[in-house]
Protein backbone atom coordinates (compact mmCIF):
# COMPACT_ATOMS: atom_id res chain seq x y z
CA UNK A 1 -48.68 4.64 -93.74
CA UNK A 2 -51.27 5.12 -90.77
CA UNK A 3 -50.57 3.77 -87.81
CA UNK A 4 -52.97 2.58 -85.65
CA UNK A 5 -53.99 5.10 -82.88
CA UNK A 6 -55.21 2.22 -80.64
CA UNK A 7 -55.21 2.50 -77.20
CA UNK A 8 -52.60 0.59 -75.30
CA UNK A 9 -53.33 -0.13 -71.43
CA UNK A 10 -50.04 -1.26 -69.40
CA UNK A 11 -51.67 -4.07 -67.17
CA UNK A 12 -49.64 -3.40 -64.11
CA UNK A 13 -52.20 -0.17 -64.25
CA UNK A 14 -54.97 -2.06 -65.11
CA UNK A 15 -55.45 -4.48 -62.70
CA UNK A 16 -54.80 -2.61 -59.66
CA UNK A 17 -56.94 0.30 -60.75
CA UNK A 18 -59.85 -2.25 -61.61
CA UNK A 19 -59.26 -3.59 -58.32
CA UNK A 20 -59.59 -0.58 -56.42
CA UNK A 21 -62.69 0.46 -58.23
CA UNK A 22 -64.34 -2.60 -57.31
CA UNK A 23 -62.96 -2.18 -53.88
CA UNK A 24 -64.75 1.27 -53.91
CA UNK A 25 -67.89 0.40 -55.23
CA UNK A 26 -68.50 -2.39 -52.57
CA UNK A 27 -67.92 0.26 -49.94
CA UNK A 28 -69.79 2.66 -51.54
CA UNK A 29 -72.69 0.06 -52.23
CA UNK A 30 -72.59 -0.65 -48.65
CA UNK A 31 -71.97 2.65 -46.77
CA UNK A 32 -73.38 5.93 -49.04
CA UNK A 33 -76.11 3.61 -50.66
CA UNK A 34 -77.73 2.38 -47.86
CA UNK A 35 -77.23 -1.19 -50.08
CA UNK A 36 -78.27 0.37 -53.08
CA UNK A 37 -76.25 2.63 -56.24
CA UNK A 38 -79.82 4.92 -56.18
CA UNK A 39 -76.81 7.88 -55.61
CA UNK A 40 -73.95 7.19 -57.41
CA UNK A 41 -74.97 9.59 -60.41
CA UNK A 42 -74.84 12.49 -58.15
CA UNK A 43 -72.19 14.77 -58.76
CA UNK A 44 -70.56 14.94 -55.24
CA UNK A 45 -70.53 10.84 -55.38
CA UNK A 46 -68.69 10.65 -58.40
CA UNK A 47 -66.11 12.90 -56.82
CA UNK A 48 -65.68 11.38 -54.08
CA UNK A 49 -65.53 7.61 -55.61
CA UNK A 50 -62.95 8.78 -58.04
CA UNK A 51 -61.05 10.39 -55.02
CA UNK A 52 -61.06 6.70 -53.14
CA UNK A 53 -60.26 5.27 -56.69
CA UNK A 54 -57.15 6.90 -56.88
CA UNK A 55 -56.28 6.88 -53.09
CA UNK A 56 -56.88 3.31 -53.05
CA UNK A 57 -54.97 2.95 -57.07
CA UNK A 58 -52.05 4.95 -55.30
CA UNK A 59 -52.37 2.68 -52.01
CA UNK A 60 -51.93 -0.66 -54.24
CA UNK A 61 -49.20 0.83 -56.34
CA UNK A 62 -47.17 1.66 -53.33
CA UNK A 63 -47.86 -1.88 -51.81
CA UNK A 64 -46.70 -3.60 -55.48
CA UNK A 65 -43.34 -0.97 -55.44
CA UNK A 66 -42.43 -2.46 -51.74
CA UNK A 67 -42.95 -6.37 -53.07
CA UNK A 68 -40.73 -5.67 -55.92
CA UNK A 69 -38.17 -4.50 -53.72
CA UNK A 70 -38.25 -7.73 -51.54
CA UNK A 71 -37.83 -9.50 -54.76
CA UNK A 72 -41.32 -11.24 -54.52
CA UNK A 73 -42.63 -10.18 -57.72
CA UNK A 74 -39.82 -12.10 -59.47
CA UNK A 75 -42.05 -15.07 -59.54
CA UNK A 76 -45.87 -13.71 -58.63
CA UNK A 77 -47.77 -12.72 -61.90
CA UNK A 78 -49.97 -9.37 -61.45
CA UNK A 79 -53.06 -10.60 -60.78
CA UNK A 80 -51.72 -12.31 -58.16
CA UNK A 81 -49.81 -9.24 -56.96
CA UNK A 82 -53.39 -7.50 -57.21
CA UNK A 83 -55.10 -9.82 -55.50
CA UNK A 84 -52.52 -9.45 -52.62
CA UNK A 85 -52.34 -5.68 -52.43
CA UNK A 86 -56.35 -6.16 -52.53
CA UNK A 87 -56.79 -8.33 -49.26
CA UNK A 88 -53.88 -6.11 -47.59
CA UNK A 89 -56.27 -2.77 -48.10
CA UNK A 90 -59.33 -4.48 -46.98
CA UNK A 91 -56.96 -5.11 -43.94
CA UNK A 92 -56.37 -1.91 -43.40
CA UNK A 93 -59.55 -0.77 -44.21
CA UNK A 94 -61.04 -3.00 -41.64
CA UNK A 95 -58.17 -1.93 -38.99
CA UNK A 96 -59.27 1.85 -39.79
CA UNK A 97 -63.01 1.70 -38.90
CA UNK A 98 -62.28 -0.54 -35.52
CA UNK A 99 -59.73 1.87 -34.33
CA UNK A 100 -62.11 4.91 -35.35
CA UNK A 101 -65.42 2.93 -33.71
C-alpha cells in the first residue's frame, strides 16, 4: 500500500504564522512601500519580511505558551488565542515606535 504523502499543517502553527504574515505585510504596505507592494519582490525585502515573519511567529508562540500556563487556553479555541496574541503585538508594536519617536 501507498500512503498518502499529503501534507499535514498543525493549526496551532498555522494560524499564528498566518497572522503574523498579515501583521507584516500591513507594516510593510505601510512603512517600506510608501502604501504600495511596488518592492516586495526585491531580494533584501523578502529577507527582511520573512525575518519579521518569524520574529513576530516566535513573538505569538511565546504569548500562546504563557496563556496556556495561566490555564486560559482550556476554554479559548486558537483563533481566538490568535486573535489575542495579534492585538497584544500591535500593542507592543505601537508602544515601540512612541517610545523610539
Amino acid at each position: 500500500m501507498i500512503k498518502s504523502a499529503m501534507l499535514r499543517l498543525k493549526p496551532d502553527l498555522v494560524f499564528p504564522l498566518f497572522i503574523s504574515l498579515i501583521i507584516t505585510l500591513y507594516i510593510f504596505y505601510i512603512d517600506e512601500g510608501k502604501y504600495n507592494f511596488t518592492g516586495i519582490l526585491e531580494f533584501t525585502n523578502l529577507f527582511f519580511l520573512g525575518v519579521y515573519v518569524l520574529m513576530l511567529f516566535g513573538m505569538q508562540k511565546l504569548i500562546q505558551i504563557g496563556m496556556g500556563s495561566l490555564g486560559l487556553t482550556r476554554n479559548i479555541s486558537l483563533l481566538l488565542q490568535s486573535i489575542v496574541s495579534s492585538i497584544v503585538l500591535i500593542g507592543l508594536l505601537i508602544a515601540f515606535f512612541i517610545s523610539v519617536s
